[in-house]
Protein backbone atom coordinates (compact mmCIF):
# COMPACT_ATOMS: atom_id res chain seq x y z
CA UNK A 1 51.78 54.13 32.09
CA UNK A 2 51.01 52.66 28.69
CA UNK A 3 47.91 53.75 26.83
CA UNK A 4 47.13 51.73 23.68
CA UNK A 5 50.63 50.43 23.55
CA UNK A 6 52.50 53.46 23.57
CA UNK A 7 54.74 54.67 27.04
CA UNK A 8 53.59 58.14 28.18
CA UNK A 9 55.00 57.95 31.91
CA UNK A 10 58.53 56.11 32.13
CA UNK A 11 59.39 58.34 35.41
CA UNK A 12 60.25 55.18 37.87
CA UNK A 13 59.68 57.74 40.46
CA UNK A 14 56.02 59.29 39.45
CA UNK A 15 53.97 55.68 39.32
CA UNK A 16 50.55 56.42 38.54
CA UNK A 17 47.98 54.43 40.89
CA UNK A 18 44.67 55.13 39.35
CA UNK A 19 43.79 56.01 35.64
CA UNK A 20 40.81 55.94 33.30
CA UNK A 21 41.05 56.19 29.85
CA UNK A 22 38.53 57.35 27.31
CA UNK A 23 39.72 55.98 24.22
CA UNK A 24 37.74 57.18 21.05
CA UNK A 25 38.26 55.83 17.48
CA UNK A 26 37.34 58.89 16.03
CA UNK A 27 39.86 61.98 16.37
CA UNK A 28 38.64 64.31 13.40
CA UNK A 29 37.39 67.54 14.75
CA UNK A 30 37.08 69.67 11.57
CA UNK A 31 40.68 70.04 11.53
CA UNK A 32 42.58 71.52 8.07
CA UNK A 33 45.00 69.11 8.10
CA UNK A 34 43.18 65.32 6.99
CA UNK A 35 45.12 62.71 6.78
CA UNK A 36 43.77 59.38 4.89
CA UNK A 37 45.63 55.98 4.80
CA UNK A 38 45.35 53.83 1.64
CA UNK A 39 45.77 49.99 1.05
CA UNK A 40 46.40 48.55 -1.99
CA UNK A 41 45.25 44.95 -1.03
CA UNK A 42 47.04 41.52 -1.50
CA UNK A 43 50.16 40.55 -3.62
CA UNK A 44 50.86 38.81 -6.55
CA UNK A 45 51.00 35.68 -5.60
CA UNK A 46 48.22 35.42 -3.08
CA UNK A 47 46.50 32.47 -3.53
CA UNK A 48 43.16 32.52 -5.32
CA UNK A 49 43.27 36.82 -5.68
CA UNK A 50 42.89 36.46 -9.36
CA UNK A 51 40.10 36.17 -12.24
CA UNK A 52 39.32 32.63 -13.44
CA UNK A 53 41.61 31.32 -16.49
CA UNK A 54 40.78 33.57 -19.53
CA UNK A 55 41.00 32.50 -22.95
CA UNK A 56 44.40 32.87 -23.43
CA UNK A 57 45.35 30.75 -20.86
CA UNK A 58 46.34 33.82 -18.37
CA UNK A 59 44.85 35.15 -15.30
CA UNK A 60 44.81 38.99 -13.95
CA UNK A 61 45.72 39.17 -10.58
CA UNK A 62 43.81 41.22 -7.83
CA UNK A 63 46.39 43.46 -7.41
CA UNK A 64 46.75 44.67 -10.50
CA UNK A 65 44.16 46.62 -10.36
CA UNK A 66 44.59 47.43 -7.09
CA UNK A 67 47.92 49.14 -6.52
CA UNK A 68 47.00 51.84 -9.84
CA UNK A 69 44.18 52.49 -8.51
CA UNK A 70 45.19 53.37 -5.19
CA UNK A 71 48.78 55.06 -6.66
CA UNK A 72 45.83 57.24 -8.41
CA UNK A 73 43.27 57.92 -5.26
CA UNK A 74 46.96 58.73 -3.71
CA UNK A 75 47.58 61.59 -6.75
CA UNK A 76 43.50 62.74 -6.81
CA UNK A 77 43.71 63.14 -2.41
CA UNK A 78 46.86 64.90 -2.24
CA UNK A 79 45.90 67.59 -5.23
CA UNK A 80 42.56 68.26 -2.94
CA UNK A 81 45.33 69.01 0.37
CA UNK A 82 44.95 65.97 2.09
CA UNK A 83 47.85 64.40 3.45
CA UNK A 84 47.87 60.86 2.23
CA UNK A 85 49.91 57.59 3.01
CA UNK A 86 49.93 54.20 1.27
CA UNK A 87 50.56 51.19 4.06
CA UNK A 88 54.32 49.92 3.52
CA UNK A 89 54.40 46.39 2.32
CA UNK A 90 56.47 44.25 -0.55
CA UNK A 91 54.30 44.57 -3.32
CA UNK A 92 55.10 47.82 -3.69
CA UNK A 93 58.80 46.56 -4.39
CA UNK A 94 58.70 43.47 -6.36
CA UNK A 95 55.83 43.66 -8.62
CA UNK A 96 55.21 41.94 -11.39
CA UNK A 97 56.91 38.93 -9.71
CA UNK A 98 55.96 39.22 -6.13
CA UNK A 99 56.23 35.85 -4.04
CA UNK A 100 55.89 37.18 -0.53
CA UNK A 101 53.89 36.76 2.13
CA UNK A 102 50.68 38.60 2.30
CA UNK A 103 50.38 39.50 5.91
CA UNK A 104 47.46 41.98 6.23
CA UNK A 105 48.28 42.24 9.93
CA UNK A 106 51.68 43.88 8.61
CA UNK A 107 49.51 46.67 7.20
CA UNK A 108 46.86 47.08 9.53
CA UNK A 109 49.84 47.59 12.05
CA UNK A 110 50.98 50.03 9.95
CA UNK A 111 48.11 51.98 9.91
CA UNK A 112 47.35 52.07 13.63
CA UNK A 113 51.15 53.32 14.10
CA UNK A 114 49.99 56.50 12.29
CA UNK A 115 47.81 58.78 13.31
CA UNK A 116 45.38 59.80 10.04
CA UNK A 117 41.28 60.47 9.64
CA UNK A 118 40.58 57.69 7.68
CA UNK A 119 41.73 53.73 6.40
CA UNK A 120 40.56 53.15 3.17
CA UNK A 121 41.10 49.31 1.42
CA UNK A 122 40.93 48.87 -2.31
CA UNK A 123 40.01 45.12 -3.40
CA UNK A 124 38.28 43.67 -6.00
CA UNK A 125 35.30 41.25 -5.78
CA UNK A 126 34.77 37.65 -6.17
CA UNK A 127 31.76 35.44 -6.32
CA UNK A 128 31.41 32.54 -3.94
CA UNK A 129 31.65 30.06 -6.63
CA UNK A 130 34.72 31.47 -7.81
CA UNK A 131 34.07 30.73 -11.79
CA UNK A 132 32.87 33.21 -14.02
CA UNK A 133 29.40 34.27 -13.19
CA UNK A 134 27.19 37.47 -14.00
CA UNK A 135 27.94 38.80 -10.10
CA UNK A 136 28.88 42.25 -11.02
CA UNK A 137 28.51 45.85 -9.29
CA UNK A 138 30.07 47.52 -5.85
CA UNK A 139 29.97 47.59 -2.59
CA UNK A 140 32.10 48.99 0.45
CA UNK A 141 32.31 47.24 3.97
CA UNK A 142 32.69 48.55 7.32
CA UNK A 143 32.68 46.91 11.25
CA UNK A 144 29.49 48.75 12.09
CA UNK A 145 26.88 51.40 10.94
CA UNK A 146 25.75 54.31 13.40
CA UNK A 147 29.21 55.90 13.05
CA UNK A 148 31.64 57.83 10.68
CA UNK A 149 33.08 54.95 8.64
CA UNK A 150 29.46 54.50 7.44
CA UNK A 151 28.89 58.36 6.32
CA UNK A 152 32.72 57.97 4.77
CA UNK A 153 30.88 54.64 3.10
CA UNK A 154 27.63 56.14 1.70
CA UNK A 155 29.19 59.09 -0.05
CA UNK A 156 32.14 57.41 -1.68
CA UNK A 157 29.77 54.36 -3.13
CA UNK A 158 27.53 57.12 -4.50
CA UNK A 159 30.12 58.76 -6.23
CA UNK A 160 31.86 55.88 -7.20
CA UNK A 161 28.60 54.52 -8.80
CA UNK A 162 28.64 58.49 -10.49
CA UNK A 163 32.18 57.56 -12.06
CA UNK A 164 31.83 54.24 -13.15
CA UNK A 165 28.09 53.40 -13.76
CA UNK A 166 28.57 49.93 -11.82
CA UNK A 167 25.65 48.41 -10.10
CA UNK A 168 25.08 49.49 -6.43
CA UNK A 169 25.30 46.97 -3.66
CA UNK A 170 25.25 49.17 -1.03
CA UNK A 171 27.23 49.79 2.07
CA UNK A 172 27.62 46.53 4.39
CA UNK A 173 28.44 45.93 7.90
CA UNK A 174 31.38 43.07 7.61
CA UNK A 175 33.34 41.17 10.19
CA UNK A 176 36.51 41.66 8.03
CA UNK A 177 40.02 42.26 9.72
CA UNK A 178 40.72 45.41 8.25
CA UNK A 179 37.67 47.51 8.93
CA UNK A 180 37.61 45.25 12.63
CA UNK A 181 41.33 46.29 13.70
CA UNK A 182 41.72 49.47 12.68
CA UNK A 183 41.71 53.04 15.12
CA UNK A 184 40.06 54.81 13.00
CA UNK A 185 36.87 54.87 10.94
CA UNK A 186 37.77 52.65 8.15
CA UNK A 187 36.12 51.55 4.62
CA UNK A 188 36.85 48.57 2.25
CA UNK A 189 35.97 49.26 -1.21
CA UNK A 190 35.00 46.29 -3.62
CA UNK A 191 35.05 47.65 -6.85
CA UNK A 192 33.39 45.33 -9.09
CA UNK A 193 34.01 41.67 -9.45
CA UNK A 194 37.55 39.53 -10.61
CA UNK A 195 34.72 37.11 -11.58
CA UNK A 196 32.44 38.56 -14.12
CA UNK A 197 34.37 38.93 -17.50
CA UNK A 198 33.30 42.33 -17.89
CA UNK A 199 35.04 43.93 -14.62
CA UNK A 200 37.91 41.91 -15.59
CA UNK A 201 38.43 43.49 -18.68
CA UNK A 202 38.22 46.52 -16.77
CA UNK A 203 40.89 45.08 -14.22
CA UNK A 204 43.78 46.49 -16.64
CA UNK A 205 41.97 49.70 -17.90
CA UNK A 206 43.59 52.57 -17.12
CA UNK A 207 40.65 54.64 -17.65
CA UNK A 208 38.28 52.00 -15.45
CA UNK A 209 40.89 52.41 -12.21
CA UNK A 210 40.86 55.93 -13.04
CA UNK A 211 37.35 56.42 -12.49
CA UNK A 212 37.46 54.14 -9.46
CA UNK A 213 40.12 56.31 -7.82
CA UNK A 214 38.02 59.62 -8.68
CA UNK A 215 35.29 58.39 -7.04
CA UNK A 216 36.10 57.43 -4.14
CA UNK A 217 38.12 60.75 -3.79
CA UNK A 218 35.15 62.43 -4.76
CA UNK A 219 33.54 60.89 -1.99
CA UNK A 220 36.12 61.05 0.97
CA UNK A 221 36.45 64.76 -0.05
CA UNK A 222 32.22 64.86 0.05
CA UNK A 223 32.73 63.80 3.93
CA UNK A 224 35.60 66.08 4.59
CA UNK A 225 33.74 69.05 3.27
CA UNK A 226 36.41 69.75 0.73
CA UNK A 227 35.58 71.15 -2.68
CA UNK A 228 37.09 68.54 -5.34
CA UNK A 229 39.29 68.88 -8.09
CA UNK A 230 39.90 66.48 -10.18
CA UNK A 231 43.16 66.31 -11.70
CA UNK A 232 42.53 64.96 -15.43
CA UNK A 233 44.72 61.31 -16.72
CA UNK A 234 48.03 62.39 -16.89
CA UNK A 235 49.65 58.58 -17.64
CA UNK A 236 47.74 56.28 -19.99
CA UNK A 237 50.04 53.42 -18.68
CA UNK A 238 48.18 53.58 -15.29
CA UNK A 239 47.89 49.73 -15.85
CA UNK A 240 51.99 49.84 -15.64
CA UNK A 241 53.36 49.01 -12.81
CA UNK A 242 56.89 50.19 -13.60
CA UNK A 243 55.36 53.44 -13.35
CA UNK A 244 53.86 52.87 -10.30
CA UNK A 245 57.07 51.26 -8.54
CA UNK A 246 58.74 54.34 -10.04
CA UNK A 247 55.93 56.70 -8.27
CA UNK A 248 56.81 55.29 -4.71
CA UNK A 249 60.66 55.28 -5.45
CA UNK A 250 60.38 59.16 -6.30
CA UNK A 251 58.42 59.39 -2.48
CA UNK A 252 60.42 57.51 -0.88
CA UNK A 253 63.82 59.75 -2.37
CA UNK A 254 61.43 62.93 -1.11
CA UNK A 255 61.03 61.46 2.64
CA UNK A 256 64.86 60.44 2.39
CA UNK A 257 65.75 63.88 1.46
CA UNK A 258 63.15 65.07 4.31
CA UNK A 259 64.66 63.05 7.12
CA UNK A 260 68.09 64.59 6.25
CA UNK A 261 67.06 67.58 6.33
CA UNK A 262 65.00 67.46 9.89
């Protein structure tokens, strides 16, 4: 017998002839133990993930704000007790100078191999035209309202609108991959837009992704009835991602050191 791709039954001799399966996408019971999955989204060289040309000449990829601010909600959810996991992929190995593939399949995989609470996405906005407009302001997407991704939803976009002061675009039902394919209630936060020079400036800020990550951990803690505290900037290089690749390497030597001992 498989249920949801996984063998429970692989007795040749006890076939089962009849089952039903109630399947729910929703497995948080008030439990201590909360477990939330984060995605920092897209890669360095994904095509068109970054602002239009600035005046220099450069651009500021997606991702760069992503993966701090993500590293961060990681810090901000794990000093409030909740057990926290950011989806494996490349970019967490090769940035600045990523050239993989940016398979969000790979991560939404990922997630559904675990079992967690919650799938929260971090991306950053664009505007359809895709040239520097006055589009500003955030908004989070989920598959459907009437459930717990869109309570998750409401309370991190009013908190994140507490931290950061950005324009509130409310909470929006979306026919997007990651909030589609997931097994549990998930959320995809678009904080602010790679397309209005103003949230691009704030792409690199460490104190802009800072307040991004506190509020939406201010929020998911809201939903989870935890009381939070916020740890205060420790790293004013959050825009470095040498620190961050040196972050996961230290968490990756602690789960090495784990599996040895289990």
């Amino acid at each position: 017998l498989y249920i949801n791709g996984n063998m429970v039954n692989d007795n040749e001799d006890r076939r089962v002839a009849n089952a039903i399966v109630f399947y729910s996408k929703w497995k948080y019971e008030g439990s201590e133990e909360v477990k939330v999955i984060i995605n920092p989204a897209h890669l360095m060289a994904t095509p068109g993930k970054c602002t239009p040309i600035m005046e220099d000449g450069s651009v500021i990829h997606e991702c760069e704000q992503n993966f701090p601010v993500a590293i961060e909600l990681a810090r901000q959810l794990k000093n409030n007790k909740i057990d926290v996991e950011l989806t494996e992929c490349d970019m967490y190995k090769e940035l600045p100078n990523n050239s993989a593939t940016d398979d969000m399949y790979n991560r939404i995989n990922f997630a559904n191999e675990r079992s967690s609470d919650l799938y929260v996405s971090i991306h950053k906005n664009a505007d359809t035209v895709y040239d520097w407009t006055n589009t500003t302001g955030t908004d989070i997407h989920i598959c459907a309202k009437g459930g717990n991704a869109e309570k998750v939803a409401n309370k991190v976009l009013e908190r994140v609108i507490q931290y950061t002061g950005d324009k509130n675009r409310g909470v929006k039902v979306s026919n997007l991959a990651e909030v589609r394919d997931t097994i549990v209630p998930a959320i995809l936060c678009e904080l602010g837009f790679m397309t209005n020079k103003a949230d691009a400036e704030d792409m690199l800020s460490a104190t802009a992704q800072y307040n991004y990550a506190c509020g939406v951990a201010h929020g998911i803690c809201d939903f989870f009835g935890i009381t939070y505290d916020k740890l205060p900037m420790v790293d004013s290089k959050c825009n470095d991602n040498t620190r961050a690749i040196e972050l996961i390497n230290n968490i990756r030597a602690e789960l090495t050191e784990l599996e040895t001992l289990i």
